[in-house]
N, C-alpha and C. Protein backbone atom coordinates (compact mmCIF):
# COMPACT_ATOMS: atom_id res chain seq x y z
N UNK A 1 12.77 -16.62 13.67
CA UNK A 1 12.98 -15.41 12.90
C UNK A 1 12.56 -14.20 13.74
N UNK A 2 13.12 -13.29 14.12
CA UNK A 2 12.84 -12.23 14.40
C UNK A 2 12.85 -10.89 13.98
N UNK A 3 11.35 -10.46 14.54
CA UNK A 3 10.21 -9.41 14.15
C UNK A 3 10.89 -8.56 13.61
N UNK A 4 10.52 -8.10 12.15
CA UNK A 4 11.17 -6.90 11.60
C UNK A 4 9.71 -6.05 10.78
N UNK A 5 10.23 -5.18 10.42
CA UNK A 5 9.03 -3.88 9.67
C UNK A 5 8.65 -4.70 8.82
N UNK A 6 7.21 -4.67 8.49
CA UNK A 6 6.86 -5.33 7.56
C UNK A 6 6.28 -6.89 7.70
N UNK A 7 6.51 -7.65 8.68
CA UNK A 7 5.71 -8.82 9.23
C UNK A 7 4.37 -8.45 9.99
N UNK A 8 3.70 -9.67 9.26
CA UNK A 8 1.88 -9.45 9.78
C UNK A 8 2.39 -10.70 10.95
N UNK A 9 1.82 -9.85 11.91
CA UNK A 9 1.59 -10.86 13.03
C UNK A 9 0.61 -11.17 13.78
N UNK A 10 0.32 -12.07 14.62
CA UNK A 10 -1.42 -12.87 15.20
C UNK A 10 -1.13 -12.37 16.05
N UNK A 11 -2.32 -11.96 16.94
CA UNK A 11 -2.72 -12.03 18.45
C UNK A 11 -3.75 -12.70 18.17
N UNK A 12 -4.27 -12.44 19.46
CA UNK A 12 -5.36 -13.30 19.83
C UNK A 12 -6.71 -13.22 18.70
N UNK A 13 -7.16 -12.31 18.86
CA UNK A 13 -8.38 -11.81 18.06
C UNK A 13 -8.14 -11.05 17.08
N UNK A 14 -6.87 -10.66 16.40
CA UNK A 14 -6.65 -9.79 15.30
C UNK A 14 -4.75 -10.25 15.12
N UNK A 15 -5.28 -9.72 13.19
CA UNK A 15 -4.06 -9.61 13.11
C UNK A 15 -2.95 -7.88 12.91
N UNK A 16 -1.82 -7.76 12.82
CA UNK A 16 -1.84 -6.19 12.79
C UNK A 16 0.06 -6.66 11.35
N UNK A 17 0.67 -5.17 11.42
CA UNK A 17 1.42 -5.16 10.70
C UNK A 17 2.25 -4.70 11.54
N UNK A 18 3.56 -5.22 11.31
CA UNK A 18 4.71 -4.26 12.13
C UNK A 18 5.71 -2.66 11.67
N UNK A 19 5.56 -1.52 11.69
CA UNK A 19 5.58 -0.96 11.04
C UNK A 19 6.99 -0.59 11.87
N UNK A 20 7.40 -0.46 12.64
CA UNK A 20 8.79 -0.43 13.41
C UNK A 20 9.34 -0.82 15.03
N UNK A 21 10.19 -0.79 15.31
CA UNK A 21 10.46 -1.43 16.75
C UNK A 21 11.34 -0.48 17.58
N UNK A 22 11.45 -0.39 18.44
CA UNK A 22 11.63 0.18 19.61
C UNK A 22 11.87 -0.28 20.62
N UNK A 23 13.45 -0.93 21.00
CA UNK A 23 13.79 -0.89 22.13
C UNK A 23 12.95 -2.81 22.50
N UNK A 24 12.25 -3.21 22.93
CA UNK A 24 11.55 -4.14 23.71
C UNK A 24 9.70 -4.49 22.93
N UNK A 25 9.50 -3.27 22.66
CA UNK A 25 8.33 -2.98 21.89
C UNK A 25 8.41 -3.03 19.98
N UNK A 26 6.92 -3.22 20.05
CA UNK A 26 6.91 -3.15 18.81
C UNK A 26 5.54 -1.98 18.30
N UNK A 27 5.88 -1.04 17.02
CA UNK A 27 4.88 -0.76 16.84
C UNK A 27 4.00 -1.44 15.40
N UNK A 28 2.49 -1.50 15.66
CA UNK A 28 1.51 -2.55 14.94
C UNK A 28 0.19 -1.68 14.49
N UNK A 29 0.13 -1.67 13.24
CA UNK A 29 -0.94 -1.33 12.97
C UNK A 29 -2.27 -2.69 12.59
N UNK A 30 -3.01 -2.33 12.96
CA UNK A 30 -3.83 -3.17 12.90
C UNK A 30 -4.80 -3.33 11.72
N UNK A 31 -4.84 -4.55 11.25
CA UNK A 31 -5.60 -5.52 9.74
C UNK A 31 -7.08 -4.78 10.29
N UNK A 32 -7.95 -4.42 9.47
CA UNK A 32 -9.09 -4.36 9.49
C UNK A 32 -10.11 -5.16 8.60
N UNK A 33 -10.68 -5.82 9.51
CA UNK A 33 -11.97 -6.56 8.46
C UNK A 33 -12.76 -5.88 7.34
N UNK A 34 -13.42 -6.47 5.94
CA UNK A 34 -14.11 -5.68 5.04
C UNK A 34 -15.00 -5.15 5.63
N UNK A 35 -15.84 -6.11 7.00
CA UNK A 35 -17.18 -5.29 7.28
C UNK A 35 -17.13 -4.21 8.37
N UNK A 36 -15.83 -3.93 8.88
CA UNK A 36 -15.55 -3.04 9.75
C UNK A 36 -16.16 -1.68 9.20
N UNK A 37 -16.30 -0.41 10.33
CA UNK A 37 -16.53 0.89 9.43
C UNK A 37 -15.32 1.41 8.94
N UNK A 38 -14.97 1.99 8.10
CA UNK A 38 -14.00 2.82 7.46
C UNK A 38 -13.78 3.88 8.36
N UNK A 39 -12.54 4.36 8.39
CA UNK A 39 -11.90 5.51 8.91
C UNK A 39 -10.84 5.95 7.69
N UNK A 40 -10.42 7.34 8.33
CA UNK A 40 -9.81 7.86 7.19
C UNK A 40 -8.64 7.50 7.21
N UNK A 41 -8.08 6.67 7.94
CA UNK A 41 -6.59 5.94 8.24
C UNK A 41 -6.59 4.85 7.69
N UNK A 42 -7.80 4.46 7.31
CA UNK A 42 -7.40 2.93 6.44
C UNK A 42 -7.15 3.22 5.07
N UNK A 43 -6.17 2.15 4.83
CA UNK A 43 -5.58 1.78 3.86
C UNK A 43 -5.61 0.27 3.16
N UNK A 44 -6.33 0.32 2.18
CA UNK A 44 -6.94 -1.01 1.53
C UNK A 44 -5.71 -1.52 1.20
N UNK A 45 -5.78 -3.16 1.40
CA UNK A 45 -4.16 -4.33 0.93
C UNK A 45 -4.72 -4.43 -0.59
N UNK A 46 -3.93 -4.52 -1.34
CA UNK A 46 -3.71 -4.93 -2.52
C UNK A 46 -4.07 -6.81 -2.65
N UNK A 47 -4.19 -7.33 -3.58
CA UNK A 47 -4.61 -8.61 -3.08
C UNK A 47 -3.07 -9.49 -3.24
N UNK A 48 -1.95 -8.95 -3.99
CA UNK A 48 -0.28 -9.74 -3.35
C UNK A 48 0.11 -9.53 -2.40
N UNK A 49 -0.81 -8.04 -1.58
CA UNK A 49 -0.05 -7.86 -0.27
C UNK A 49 -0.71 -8.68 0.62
N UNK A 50 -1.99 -8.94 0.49
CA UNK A 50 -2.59 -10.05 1.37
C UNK A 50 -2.61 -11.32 1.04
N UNK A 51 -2.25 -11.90 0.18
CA UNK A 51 -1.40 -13.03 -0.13
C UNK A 51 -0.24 -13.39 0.16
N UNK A 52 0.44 -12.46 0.13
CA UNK A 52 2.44 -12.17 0.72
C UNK A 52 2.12 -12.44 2.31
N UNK A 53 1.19 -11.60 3.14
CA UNK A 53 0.91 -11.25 4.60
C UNK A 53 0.16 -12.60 4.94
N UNK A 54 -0.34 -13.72 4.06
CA UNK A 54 -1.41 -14.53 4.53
C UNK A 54 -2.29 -13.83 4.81
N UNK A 55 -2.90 -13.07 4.40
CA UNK A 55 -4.83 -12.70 4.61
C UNK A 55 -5.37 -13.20 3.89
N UNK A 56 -6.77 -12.67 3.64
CA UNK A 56 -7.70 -12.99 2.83
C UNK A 56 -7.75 -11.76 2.25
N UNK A 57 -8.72 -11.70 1.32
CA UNK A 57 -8.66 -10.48 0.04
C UNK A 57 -9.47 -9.19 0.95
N UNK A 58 -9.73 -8.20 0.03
CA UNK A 58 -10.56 -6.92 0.61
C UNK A 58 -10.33 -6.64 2.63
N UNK A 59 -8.84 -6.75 2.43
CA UNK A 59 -8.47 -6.07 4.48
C UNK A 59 -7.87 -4.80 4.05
N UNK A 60 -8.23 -3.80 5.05
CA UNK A 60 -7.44 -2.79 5.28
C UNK A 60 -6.37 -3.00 6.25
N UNK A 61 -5.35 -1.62 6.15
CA UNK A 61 -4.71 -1.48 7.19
C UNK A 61 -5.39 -0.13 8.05
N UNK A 62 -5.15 0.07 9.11
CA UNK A 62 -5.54 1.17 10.02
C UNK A 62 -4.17 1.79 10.40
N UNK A 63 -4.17 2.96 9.61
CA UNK A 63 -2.59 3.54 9.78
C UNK A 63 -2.17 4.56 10.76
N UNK A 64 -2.53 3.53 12.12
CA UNK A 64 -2.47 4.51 13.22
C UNK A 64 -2.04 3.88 14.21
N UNK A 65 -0.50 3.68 14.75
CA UNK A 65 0.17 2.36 14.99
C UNK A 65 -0.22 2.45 16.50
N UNK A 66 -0.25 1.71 17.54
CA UNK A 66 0.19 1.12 18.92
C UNK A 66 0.95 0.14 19.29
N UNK A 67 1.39 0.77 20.34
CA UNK A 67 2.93 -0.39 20.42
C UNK A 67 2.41 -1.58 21.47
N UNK A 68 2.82 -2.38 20.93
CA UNK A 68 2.84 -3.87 21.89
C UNK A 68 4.28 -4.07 22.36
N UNK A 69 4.25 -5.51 23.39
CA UNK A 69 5.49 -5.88 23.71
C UNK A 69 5.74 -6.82 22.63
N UNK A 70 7.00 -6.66 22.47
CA UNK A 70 7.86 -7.32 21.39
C UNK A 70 8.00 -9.09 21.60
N UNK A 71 7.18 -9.60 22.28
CA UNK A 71 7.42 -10.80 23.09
C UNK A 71 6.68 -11.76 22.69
N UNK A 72 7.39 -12.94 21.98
CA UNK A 72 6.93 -14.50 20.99
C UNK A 72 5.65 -13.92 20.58
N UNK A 73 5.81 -12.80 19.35
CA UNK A 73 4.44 -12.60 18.37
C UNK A 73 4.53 -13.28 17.80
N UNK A 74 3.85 -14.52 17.25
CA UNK A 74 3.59 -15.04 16.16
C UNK A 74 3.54 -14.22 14.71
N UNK A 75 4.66 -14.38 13.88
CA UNK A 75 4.37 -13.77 12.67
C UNK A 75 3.92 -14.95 11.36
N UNK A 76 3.22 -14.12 10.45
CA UNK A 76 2.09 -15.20 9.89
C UNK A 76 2.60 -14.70 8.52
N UNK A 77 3.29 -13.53 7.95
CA UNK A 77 3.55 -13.56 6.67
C UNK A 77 4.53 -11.80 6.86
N UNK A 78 4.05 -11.30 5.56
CA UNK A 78 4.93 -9.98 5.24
C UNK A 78 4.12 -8.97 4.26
N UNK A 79 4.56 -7.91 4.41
CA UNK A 79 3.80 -7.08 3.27
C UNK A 79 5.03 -6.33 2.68
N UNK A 80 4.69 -6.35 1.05
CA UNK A 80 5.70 -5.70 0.32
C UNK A 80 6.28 -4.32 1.36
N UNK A 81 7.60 -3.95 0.40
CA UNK A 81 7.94 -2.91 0.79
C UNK A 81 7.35 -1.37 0.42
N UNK A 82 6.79 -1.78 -0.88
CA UNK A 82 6.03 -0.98 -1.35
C UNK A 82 5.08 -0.67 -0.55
N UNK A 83 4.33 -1.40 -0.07
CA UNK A 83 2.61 -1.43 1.04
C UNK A 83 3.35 -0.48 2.26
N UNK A 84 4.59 -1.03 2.48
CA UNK A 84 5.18 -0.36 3.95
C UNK A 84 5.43 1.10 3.72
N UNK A 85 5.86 1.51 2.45
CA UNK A 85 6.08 2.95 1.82
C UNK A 85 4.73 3.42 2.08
N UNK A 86 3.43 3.16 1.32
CA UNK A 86 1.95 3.82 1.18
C UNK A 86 1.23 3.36 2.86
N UNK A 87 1.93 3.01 3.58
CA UNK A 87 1.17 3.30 5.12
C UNK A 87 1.88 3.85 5.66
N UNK A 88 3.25 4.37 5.02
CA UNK A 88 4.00 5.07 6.19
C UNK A 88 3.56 6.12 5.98
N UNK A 89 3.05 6.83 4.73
CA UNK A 89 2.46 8.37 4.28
C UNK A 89 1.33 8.63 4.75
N UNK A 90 0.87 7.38 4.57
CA UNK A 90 -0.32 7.31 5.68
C UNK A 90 -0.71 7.21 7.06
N UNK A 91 0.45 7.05 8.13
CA UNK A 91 0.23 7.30 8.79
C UNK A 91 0.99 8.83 9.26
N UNK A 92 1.60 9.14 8.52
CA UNK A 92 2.37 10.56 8.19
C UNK A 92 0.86 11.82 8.18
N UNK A 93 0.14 11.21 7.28
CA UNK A 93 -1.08 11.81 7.03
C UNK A 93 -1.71 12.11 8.05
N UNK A 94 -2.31 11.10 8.97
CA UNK A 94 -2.92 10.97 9.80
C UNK A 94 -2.33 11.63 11.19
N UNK A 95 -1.36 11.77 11.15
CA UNK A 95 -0.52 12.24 12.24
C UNK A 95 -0.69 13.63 12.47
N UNK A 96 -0.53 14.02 11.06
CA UNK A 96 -0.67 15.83 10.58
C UNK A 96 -1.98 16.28 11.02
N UNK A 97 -3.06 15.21 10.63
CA UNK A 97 -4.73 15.93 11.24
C UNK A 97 -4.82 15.80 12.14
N UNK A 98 -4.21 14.48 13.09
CA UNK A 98 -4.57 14.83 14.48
C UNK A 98 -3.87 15.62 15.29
N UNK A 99 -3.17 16.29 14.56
CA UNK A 99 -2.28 17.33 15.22
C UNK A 99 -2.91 18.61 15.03
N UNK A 100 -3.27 18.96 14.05
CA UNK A 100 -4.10 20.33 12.99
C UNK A 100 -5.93 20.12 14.59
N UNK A 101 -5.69 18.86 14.63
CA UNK A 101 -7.41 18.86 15.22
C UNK A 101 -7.26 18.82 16.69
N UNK A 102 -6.08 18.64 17.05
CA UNK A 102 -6.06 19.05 18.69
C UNK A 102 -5.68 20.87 18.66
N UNK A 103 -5.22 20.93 17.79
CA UNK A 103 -4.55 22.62 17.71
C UNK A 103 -6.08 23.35 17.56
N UNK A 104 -6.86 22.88 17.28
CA UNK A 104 -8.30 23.70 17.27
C UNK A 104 -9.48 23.42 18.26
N UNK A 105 -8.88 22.10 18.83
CA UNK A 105 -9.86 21.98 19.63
C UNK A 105 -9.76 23.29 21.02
N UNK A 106 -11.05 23.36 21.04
CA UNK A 106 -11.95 24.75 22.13
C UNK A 106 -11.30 24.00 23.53
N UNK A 107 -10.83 25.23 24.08
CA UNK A 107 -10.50 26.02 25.54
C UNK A 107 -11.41 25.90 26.04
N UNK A 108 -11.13 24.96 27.48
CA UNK A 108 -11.89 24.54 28.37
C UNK A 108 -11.98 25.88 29.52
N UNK A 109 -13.17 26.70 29.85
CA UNK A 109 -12.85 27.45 30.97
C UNK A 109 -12.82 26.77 32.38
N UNK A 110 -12.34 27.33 32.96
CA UNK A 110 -12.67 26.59 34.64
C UNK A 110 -13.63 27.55 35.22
C-alpha cells in the first residue's frame, strides 16, 4: 500500500503522521509521548484516532511537519480525516507565529 495523508508510520524510535507528499519525500509530523513537555503545536489524539492510527491512548501530535524520504516507511495505521482537518489548522497556526516571531526578532549589528 502506498503512503498517503493520513497514515501513522514507524521509524525507528518514533512514530509520526503523514500529513502530505512531495515528489520522493514525505512530510511527518511527529506522535508525541504523554510524558513529553507540551508545546504549543501539540495537538492531543482523540482516543478513535489512536485506535484507527494503532497508538495507545493520551499521544499528541506535534504540528510542525519535517520531511523524510518517502522510502519502505512502515505504515502502522491511519488517522481520521477529521484529525487531518484539526492539524492542518494547526499547523496553519503555528506557521503564522513563527512567522509573526521571526518578523520581530532584534537586528543583529555588526
Amino acid at each position: 500500500m502506498p503512503l498517503q495523508r493520513g497514515h501513522v508510520v514507524q521509524f525507528a524510535r518514533y512514530r509520526a503522521v503523514c500529513v502530505g507528499l512531495r515528489g520522493g519525500k514525505a512530510l511527518v509530523c511527529k506522535v508525541i509521548q504523554p510524558d513529553d513537555l507540551w508545546h504549543r503545536a501539540d495537538l492531543p489524539l482523540d482516543w478513535l484516532d489512536c485506535l484507527m492510527g494503532g497508538l495507545t491512548t493520551s499521544l499528541r501530535i506535534r504540528c510542525w511537519p519535517h520531511t523524510v524520504r518517502n522510502h519502505d516507511l512502515r505504515i502502522v495505521g491511519e488517522v481520521s480525516v477529521a484529525c487531518m482537518d484539526r492539524v492542518d489548522r494547526m499547523v496553519n497556526k503555528e506557521r503564522d507565529i513563527r512567522a509573526l516571531e521571526e518578523k520581530w526578532r532584534p537586528v543583529e549589528l555588526n
